[in-house]
C-alpha atoms as a PDB file:
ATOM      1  CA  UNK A   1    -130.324 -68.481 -12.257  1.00  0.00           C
ATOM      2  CA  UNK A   2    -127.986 -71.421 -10.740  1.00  0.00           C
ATOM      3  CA  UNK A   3    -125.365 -70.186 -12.111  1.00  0.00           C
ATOM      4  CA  UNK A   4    -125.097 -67.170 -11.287  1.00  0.00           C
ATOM      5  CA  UNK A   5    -126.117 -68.475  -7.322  1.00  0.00           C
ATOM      6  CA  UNK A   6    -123.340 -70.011  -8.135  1.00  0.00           C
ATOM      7  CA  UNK A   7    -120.739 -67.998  -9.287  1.00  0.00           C
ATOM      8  CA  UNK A   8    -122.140 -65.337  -6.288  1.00  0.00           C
ATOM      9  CA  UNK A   9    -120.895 -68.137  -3.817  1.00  0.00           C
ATOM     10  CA  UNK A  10    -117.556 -68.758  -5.673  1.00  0.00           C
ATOM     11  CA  UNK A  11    -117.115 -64.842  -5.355  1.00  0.00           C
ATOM     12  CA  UNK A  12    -119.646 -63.070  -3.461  1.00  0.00           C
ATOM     13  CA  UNK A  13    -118.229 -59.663  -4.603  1.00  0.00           C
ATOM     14  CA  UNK A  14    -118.538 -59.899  -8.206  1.00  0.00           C
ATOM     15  CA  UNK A  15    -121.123 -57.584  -9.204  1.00  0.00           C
ATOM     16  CA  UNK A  16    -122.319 -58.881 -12.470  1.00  0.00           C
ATOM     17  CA  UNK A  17    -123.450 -62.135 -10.700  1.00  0.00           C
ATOM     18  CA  UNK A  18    -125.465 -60.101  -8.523  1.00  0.00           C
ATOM     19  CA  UNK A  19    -126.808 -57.484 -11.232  1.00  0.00           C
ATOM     20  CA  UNK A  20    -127.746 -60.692 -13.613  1.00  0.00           C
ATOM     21  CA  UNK A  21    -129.696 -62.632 -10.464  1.00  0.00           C
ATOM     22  CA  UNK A  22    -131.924 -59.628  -9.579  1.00  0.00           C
ATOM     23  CA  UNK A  23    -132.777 -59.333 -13.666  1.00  0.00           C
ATOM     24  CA  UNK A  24    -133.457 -63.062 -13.548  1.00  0.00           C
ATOM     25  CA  UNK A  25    -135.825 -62.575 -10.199  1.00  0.00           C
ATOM     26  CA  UNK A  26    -137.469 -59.625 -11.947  1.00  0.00           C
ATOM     27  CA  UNK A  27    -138.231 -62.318 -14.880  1.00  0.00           C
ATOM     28  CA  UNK A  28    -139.609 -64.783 -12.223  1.00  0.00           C
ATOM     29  CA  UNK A  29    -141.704 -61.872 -10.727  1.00  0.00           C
ATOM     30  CA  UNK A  30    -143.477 -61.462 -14.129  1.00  0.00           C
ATOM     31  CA  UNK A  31    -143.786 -65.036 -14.631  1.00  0.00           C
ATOM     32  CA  UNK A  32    -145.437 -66.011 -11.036  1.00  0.00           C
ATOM     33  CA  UNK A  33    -143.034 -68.547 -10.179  1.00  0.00           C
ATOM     34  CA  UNK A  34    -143.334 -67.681  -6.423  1.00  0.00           C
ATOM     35  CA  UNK A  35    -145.094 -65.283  -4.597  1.00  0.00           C
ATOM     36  CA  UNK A  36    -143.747 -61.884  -5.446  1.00  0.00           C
ATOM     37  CA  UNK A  37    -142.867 -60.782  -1.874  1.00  0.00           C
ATOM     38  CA  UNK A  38    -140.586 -63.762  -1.478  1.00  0.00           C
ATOM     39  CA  UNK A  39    -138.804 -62.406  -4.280  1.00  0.00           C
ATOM     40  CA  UNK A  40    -139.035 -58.350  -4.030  1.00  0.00           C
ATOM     41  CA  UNK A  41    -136.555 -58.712  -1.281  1.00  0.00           C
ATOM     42  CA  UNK A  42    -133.844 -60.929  -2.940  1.00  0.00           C
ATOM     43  CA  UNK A  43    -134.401 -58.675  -6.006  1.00  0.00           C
ATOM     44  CA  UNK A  44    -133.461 -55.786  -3.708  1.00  0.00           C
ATOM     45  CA  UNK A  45    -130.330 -57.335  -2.275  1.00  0.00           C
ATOM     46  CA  UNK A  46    -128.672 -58.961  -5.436  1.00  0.00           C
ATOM     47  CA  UNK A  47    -129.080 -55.613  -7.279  1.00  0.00           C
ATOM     48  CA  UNK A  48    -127.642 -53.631  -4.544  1.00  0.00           C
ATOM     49  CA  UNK A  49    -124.652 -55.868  -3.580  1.00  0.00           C
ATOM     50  CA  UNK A  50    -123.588 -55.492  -7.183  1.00  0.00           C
ATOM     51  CA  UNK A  51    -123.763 -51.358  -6.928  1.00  0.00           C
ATOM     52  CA  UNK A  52    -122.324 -51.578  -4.059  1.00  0.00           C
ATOM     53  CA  UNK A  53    -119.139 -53.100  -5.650  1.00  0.00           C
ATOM     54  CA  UNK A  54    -119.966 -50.825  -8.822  1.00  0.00           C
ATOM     55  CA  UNK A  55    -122.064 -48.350  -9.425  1.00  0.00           C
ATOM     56  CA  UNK A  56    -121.861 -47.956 -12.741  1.00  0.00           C
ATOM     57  CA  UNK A  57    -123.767 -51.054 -13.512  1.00  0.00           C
ATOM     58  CA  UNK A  58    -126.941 -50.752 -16.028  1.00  0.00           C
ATOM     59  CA  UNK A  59    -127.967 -53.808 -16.067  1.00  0.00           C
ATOM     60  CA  UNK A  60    -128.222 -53.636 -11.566  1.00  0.00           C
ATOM     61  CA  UNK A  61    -129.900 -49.737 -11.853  1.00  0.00           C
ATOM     62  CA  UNK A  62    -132.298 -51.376 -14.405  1.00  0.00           C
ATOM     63  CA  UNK A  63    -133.167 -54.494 -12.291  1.00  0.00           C
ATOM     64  CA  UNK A  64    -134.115 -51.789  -9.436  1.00  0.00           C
ATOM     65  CA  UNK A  65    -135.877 -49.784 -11.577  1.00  0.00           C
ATOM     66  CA  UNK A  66    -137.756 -52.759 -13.002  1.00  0.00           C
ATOM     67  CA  UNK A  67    -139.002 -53.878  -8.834  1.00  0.00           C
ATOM     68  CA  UNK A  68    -139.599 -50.065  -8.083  1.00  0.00           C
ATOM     69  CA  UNK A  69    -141.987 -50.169 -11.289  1.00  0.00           C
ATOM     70  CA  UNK A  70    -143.759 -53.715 -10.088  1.00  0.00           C
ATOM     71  CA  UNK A  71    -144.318 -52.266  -6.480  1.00  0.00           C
ATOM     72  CA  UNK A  72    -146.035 -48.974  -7.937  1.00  0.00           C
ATOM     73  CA  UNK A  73    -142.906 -46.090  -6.875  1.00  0.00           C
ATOM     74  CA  UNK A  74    -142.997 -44.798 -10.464  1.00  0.00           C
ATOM     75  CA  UNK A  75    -140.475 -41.938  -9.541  1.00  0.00           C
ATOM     76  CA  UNK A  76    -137.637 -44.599  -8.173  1.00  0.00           C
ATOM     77  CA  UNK A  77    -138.623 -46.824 -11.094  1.00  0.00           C
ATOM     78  CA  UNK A  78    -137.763 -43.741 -13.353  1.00  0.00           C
ATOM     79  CA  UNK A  79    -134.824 -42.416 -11.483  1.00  0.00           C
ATOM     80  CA  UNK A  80    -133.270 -46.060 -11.509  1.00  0.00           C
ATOM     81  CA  UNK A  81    -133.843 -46.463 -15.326  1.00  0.00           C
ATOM     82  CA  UNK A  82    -132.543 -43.358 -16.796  1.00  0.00           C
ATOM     83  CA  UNK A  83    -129.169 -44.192 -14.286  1.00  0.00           C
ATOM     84  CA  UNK A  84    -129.495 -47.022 -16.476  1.00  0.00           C
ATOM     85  CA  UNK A  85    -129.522 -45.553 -19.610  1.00  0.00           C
ATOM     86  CA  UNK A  86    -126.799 -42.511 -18.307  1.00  0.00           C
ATOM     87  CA  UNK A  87    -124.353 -45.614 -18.040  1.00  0.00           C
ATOM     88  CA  UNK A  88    -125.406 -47.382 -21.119  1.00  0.00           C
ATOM     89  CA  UNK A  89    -127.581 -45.735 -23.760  1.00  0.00           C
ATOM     90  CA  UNK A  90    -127.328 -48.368 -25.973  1.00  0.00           C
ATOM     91  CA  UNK A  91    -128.921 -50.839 -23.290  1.00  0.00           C
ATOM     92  CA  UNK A  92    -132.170 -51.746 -25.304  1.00  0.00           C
ATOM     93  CA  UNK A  93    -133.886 -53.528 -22.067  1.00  0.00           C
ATOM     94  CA  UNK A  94    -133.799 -49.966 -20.311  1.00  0.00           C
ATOM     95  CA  UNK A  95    -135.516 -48.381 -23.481  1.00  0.00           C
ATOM     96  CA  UNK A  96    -138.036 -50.507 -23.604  1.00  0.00           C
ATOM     97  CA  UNK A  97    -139.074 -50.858 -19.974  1.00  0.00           C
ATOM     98  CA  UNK A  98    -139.250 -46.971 -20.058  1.00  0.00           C
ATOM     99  CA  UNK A  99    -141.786 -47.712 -22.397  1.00  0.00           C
ATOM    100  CA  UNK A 100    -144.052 -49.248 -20.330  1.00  0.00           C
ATOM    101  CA  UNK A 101    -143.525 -46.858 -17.246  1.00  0.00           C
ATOM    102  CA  UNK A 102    -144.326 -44.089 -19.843  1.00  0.00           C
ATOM    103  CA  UNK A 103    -147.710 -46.596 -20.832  1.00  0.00           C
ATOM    104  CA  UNK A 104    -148.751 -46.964 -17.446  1.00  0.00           C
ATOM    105  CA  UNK A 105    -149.331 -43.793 -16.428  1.00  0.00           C
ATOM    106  CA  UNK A 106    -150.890 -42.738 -19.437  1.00  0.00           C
ATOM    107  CA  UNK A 107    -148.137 -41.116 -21.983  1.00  0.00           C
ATOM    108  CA  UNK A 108    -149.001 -43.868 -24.687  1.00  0.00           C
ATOM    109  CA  UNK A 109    -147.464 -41.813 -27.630  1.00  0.00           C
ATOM    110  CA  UNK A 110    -144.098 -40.817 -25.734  1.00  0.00           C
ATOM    111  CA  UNK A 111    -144.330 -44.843 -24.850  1.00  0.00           C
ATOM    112  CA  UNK A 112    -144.453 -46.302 -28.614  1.00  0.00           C
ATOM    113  CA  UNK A 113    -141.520 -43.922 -29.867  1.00  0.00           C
ATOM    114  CA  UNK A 114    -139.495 -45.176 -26.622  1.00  0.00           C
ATOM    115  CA  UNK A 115    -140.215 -48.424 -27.633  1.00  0.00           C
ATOM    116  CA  UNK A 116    -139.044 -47.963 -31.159  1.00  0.00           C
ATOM    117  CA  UNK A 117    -135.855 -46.512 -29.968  1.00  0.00           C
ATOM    118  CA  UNK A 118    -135.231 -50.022 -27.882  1.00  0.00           C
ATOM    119  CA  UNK A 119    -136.420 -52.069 -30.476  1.00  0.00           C
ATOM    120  CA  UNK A 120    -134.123 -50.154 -33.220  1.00  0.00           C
ATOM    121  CA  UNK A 121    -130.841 -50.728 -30.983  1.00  0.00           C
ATOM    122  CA  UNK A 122    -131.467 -54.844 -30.684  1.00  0.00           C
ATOM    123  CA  UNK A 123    -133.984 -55.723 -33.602  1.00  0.00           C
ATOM    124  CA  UNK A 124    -133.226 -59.687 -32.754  1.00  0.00           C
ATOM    125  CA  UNK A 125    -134.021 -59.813 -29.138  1.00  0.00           C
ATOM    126  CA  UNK A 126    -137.265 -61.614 -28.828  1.00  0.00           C
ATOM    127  CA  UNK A 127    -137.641 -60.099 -24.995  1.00  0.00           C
ATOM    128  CA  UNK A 128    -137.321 -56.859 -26.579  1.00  0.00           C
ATOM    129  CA  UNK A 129    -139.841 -57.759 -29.488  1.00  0.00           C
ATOM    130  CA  UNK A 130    -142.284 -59.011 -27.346  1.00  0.00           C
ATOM    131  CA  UNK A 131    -142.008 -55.822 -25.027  1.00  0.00           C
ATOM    132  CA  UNK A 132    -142.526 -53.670 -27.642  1.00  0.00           C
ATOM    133  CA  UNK A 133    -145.515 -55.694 -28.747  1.00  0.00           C
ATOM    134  CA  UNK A 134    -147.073 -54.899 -25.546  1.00  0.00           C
ATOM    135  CA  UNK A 135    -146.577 -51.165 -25.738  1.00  0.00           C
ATOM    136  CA  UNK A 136    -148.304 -51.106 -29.133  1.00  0.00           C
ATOM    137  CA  UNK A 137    -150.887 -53.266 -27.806  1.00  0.00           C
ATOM    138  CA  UNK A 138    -151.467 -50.917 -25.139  1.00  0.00           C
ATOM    139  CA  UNK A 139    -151.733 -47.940 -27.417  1.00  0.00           C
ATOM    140  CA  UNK A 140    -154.402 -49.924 -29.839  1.00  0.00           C
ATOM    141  CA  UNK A 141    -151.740 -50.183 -32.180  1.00  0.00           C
ATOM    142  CA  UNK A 142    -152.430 -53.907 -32.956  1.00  0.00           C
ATOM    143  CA  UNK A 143    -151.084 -54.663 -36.533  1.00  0.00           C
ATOM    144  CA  UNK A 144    -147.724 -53.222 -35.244  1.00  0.00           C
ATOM    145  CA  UNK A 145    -147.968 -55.424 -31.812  1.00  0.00           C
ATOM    146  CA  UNK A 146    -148.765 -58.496 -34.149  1.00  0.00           C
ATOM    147  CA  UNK A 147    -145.575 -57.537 -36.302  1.00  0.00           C
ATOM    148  CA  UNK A 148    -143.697 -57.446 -34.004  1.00  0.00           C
ATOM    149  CA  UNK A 149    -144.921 -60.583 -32.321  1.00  0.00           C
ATOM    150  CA  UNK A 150    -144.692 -62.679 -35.355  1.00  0.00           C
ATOM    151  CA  UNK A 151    -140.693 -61.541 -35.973  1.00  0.00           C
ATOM    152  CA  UNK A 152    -140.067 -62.597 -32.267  1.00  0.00           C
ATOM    153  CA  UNK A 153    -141.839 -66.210 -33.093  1.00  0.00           C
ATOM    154  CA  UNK A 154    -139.622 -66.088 -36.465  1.00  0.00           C
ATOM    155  CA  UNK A 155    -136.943 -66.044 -34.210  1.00  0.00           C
ATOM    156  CA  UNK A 156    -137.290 -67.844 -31.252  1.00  0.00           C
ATOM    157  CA  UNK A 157    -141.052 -70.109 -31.699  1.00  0.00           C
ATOM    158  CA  UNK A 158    -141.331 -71.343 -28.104  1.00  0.00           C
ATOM    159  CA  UNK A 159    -140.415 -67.939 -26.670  1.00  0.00           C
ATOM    160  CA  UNK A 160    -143.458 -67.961 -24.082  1.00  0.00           C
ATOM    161  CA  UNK A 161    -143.993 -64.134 -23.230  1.00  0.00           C
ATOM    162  CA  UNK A 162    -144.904 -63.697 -27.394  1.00  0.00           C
ATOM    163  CA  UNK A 163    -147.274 -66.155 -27.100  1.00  0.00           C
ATOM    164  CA  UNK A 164    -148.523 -64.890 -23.885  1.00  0.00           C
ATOM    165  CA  UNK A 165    -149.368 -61.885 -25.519  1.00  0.00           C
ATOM    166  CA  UNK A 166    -150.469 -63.363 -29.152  1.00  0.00           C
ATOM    167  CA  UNK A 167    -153.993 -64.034 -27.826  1.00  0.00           C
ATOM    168  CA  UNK A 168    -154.917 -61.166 -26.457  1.00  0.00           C
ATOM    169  CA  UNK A 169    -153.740 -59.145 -29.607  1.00  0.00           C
ATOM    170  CA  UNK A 170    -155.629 -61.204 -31.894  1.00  0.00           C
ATOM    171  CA  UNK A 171    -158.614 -60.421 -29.596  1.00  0.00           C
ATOM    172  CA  UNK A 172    -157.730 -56.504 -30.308  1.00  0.00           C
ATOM    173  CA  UNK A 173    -158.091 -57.532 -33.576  1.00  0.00           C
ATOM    174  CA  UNK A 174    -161.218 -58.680 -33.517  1.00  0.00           C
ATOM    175  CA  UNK A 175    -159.957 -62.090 -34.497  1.00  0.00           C
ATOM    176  CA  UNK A 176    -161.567 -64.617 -31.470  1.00  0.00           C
ATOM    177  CA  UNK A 177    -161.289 -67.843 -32.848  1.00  0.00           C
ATOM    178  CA  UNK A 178    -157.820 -67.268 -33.968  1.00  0.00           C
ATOM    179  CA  UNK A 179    -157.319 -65.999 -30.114  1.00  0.00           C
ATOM    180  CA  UNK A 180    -158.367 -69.265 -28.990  1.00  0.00           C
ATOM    181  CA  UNK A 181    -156.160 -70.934 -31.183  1.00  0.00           C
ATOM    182  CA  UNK A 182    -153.092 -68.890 -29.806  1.00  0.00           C
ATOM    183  CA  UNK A 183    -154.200 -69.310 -26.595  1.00  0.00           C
ATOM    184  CA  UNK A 184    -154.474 -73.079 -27.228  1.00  0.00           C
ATOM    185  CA  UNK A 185    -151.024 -73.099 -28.469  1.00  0.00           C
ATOM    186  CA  UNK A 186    -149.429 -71.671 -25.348  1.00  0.00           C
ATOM    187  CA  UNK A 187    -151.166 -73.708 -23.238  1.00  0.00           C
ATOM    188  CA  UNK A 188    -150.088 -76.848 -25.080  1.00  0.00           C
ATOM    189  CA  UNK A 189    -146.401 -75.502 -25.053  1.00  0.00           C
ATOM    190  CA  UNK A 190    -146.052 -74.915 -21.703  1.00  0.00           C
ATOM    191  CA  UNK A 191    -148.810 -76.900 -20.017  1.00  0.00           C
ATOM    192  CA  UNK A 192    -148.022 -76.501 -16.655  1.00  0.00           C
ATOM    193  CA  UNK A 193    -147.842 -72.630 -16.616  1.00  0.00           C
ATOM    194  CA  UNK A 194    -150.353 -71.220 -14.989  1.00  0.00           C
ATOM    195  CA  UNK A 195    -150.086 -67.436 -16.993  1.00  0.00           C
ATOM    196  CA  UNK A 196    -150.614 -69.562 -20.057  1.00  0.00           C
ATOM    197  CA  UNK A 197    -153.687 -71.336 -18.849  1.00  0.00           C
ATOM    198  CA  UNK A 198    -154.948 -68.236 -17.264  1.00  0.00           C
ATOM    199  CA  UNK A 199    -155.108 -66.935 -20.348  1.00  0.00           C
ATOM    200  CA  UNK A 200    -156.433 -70.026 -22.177  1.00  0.00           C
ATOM    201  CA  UNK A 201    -159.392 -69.943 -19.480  1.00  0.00           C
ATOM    202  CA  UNK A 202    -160.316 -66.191 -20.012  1.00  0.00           C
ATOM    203  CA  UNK A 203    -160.252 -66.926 -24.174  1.00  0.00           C
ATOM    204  CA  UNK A 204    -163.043 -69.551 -23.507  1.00  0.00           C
ATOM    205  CA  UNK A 205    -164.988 -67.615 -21.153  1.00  0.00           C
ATOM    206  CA  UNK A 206    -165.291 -64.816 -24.044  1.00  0.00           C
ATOM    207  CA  UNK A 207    -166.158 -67.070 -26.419  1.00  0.00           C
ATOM    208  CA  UNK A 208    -168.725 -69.145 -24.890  1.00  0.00           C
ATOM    209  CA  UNK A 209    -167.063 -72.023 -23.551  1.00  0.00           C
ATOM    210  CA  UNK A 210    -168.387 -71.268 -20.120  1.00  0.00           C
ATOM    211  CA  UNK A 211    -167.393 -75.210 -19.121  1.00  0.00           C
ATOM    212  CA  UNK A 212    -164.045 -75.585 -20.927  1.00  0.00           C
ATOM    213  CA  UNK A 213    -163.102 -72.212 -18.664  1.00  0.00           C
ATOM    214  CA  UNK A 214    -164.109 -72.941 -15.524  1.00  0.00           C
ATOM    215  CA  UNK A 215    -162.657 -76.273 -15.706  1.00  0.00           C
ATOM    216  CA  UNK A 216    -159.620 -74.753 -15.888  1.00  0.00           C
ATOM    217  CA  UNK A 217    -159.848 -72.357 -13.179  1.00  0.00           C
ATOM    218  CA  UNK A 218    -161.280 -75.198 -11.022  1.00  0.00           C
ATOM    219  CA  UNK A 219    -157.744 -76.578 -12.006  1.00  0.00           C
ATOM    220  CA  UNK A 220    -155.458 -73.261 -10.798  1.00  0.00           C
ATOM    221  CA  UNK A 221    -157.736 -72.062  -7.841  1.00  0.00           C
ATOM    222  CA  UNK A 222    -156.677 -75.856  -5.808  1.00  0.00           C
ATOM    223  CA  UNK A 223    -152.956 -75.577  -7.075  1.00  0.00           C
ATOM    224  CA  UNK A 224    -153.082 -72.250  -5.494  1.00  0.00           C
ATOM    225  CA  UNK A 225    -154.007 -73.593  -2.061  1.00  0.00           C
ATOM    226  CA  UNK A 226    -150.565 -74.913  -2.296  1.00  0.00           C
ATOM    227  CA  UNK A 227    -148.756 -73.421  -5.260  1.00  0.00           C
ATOM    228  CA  UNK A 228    -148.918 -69.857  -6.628  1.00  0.00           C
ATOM    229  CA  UNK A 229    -150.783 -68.060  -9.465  1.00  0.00           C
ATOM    230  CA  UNK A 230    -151.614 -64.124  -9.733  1.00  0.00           C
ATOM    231  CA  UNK A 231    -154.790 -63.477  -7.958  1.00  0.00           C
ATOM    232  CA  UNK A 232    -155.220 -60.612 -10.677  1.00  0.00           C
ATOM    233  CA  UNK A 233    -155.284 -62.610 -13.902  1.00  0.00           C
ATOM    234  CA  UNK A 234    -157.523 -65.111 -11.762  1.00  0.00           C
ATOM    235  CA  UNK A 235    -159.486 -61.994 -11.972  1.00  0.00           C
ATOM    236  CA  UNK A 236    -159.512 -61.006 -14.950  1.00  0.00           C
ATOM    237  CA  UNK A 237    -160.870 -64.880 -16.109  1.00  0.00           C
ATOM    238  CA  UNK A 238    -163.734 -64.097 -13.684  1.00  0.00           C
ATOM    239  CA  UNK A 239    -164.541 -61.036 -15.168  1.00  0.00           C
ATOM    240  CA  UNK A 240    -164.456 -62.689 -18.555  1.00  0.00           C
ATOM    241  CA  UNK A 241    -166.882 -64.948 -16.805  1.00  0.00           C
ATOM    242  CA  UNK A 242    -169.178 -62.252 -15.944  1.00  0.00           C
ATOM    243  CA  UNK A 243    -168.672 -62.836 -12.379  1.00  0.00           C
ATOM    244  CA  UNK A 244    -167.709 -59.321 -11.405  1.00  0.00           C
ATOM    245  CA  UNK A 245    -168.093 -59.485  -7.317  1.00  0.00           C
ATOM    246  CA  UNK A 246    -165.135 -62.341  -7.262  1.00  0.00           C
ATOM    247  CA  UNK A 247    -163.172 -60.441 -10.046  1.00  0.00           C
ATOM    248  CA  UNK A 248    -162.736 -57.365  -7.678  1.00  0.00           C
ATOM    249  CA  UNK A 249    -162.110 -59.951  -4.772  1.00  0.00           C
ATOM    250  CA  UNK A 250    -159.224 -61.107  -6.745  1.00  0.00           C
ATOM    251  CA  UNK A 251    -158.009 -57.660  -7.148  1.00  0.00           C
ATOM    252  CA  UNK A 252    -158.060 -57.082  -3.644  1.00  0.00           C
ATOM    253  CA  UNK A 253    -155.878 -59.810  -3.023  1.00  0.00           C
ATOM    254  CA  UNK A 254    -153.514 -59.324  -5.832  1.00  0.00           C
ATOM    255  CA  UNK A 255    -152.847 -56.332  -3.824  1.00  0.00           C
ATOM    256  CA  UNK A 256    -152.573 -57.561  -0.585  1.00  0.00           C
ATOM    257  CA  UNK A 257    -150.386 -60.056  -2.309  1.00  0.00           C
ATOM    258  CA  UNK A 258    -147.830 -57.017  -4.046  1.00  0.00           C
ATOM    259  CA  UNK A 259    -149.064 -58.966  -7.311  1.00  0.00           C
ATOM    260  CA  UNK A 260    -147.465 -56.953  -9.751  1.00  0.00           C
ATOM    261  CA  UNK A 261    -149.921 -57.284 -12.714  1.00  0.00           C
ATOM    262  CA  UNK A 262    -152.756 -54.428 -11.008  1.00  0.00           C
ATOM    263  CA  UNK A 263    -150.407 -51.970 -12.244  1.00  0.00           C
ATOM    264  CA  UNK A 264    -151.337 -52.111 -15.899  1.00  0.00           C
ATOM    265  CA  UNK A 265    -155.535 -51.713 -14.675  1.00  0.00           C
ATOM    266  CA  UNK A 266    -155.541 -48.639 -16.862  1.00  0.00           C
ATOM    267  CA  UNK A 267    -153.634 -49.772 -19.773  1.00  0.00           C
ATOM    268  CA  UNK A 268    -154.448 -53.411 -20.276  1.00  0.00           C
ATOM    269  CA  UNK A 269    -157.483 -54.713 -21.597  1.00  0.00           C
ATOM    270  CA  UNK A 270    -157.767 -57.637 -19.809  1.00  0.00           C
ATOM    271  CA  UNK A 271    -159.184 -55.652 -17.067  1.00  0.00           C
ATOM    272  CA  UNK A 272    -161.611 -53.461 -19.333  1.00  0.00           C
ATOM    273  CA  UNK A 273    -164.101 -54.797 -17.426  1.00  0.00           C
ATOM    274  CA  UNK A 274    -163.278 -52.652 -14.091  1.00  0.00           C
ATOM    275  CA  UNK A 275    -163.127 -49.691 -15.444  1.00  0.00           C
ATOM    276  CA  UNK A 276    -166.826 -48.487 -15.808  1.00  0.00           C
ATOM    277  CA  UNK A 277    -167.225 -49.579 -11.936  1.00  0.00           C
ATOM    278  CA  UNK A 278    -167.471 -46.894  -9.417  1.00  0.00           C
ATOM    279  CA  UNK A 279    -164.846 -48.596  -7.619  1.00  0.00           C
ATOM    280  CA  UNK A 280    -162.114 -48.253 -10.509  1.00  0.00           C
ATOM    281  CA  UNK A 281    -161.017 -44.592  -9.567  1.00  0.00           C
ATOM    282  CA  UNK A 282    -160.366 -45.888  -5.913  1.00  0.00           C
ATOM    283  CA  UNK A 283    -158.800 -49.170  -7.405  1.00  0.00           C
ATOM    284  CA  UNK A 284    -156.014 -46.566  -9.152  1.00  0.00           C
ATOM    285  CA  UNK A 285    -155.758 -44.696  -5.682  1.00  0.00           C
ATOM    286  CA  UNK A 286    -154.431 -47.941  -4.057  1.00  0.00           C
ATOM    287  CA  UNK A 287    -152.325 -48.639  -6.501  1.00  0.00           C
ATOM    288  CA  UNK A 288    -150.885 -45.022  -7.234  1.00  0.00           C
ATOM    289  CA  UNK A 289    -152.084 -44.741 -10.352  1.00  0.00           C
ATOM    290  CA  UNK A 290    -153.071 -41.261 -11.849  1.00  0.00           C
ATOM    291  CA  UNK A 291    -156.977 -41.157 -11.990  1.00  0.00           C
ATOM    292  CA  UNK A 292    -156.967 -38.428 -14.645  1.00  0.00           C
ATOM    293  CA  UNK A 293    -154.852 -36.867 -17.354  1.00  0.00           C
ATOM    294  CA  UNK A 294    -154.362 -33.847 -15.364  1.00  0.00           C
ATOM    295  CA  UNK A 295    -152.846 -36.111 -12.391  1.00  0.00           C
ATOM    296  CA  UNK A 296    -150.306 -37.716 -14.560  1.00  0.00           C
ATOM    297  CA  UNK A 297    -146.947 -38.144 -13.244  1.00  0.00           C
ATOM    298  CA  UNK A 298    -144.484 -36.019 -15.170  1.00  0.00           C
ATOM    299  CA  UNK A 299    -141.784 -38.068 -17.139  1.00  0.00           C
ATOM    300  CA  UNK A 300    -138.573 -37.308 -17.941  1.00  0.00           C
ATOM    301  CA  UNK A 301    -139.134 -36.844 -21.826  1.00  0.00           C
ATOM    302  CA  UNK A 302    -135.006 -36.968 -22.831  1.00  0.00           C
ATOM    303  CA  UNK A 303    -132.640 -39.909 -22.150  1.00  0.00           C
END
């Protein structure tokens, strides 16, 4: 990210600069490194200086499409991607982050073959792996999402987002104690990541180790008085908990906080927990998410 601050202020019109900072602050969105408003709005600004020098940028259409998807405007998220892909079809990020617009709002078999597509054109991209991991995931697919999670690890071991995700498809799997041990892993490998002892707290909650969880929460709720972690996975380790009442007070926040993470409520099991409340279908109003099949957003089903 420094250096392309840095090559921005050496030239402040060259466009690549700009289009590979907004994909970077996208990254840092996912990865809570700061508040996500703080960064919406540089994400914004980066990826429109760059189209404003050219618009024939993927990689700048893509970073826009990727903050329209995080802030719930699923038809600017689509519109921005496919620009992407008009430019450069062969851009395998653009596939696969189609993929999980198409998994969000609830076109899980469209989403896997899109996936597949990205995954085909760049086979050695762990980002791209671990993406289409997800979408599998999503789809309770989870021998394919381990595959593929297992080739990314083959590839790059200390790649954090596949061992983000490792955990929770072992859980899919019915496999908890090897969950734990994934979850264990990540937190070991990047110990002072909050995402990977979020999900090292919500592994011990489901398995029993009521103490060993809570400690860890303890941990992340005081570095949040001064630091930042998603109120939604905070959540989610409540709900694992059993604590329901401060799950959905996390949710509320997350929201009120533009935490991107709400927007997979329907997809993601983490949050399994919600949906059986009577407050889930007005959970997916706030967020503009469809409710029901027949209010499904139509997607653009060529590229």
């Amino acid at each position: 990210m420094q250096l392309f601050e840095q090559a921005i202020r050496e030239d402040p019109e060259f466009a690549p600069a700009h289009a590979g900072l907004a994909a970077m602050l996208d990254s840092a969105v996912t990865f809570g490194v700061a508040p996500p408003s703080a960064l919406y709005e540089r994400v914004q600004r980066h990826a429109e200086a760059a189209l404003a020098v050219c618009d024939d940028i993927a990689e700048a259409h893509l970073a826009l499409g990727v903050y329209k998807f995080f802030i719930a405007d699923w038809a600017a998220a689509e519109h921005r991607i496919l620009s992407a892909l008009e430019i450069n079809p062969s851009l395998s990020l653009a596939h696969v982050t189609r993929s999980y617009l198409l998994s969000v709002l609830g076109h899980q078999g469209q989403a896997v073959l899109v996936a597949k597509r990205g995954l085909a054109l760049d086979p050695l991209s762990p980002l791209v792996s671990t993406m289409a991991a997800c979408v599998h995931h999503w789809a309770g697919r989870p021998d394919e999402a381990l595959q593929y999670l297992q080739n990314c690890m083959e590839m790059n071991p200390l790649f954090c987002p596949a061992h983000q995700i490792l955990p929770l498809v072992h859980e899919a799997m019915g496999e908890s104690s090897q969950a734990v041990r994934s979850a264990r892993t990540i937190a070991e490998l990047f110990p002072h990541t909050p995402l990977a002892l979020l999900t090292l707290a919500r592994c011990l909650a489901l398995t029993g180790d009521r103490e060993g969880a809570v400690d860890i929460l303890s941990r992340l709720l005081r570095f949040r008085e001064t630091g930042y972690v998603s109120a939604s996975l905070i959540g989610v380790v409540y709900a694992a908990l059993g604590l329901h009442e401060e799950a959905w007070t996390y949710m509320d926040e997350a929201i009120r906080e533009l935490d991107p993470w709400p927007i997979l409520v329907g997809v993601d099991p983490r949050f399994n927990v919600l949906w059986h409340d009577d407050r889930f279908p007005q959970l997916l109003n706030r967020i503009g998410l469809p409710s029901s099949s027949r209010e499904r957003p139509s997607i653009t089903s060529s590229t």
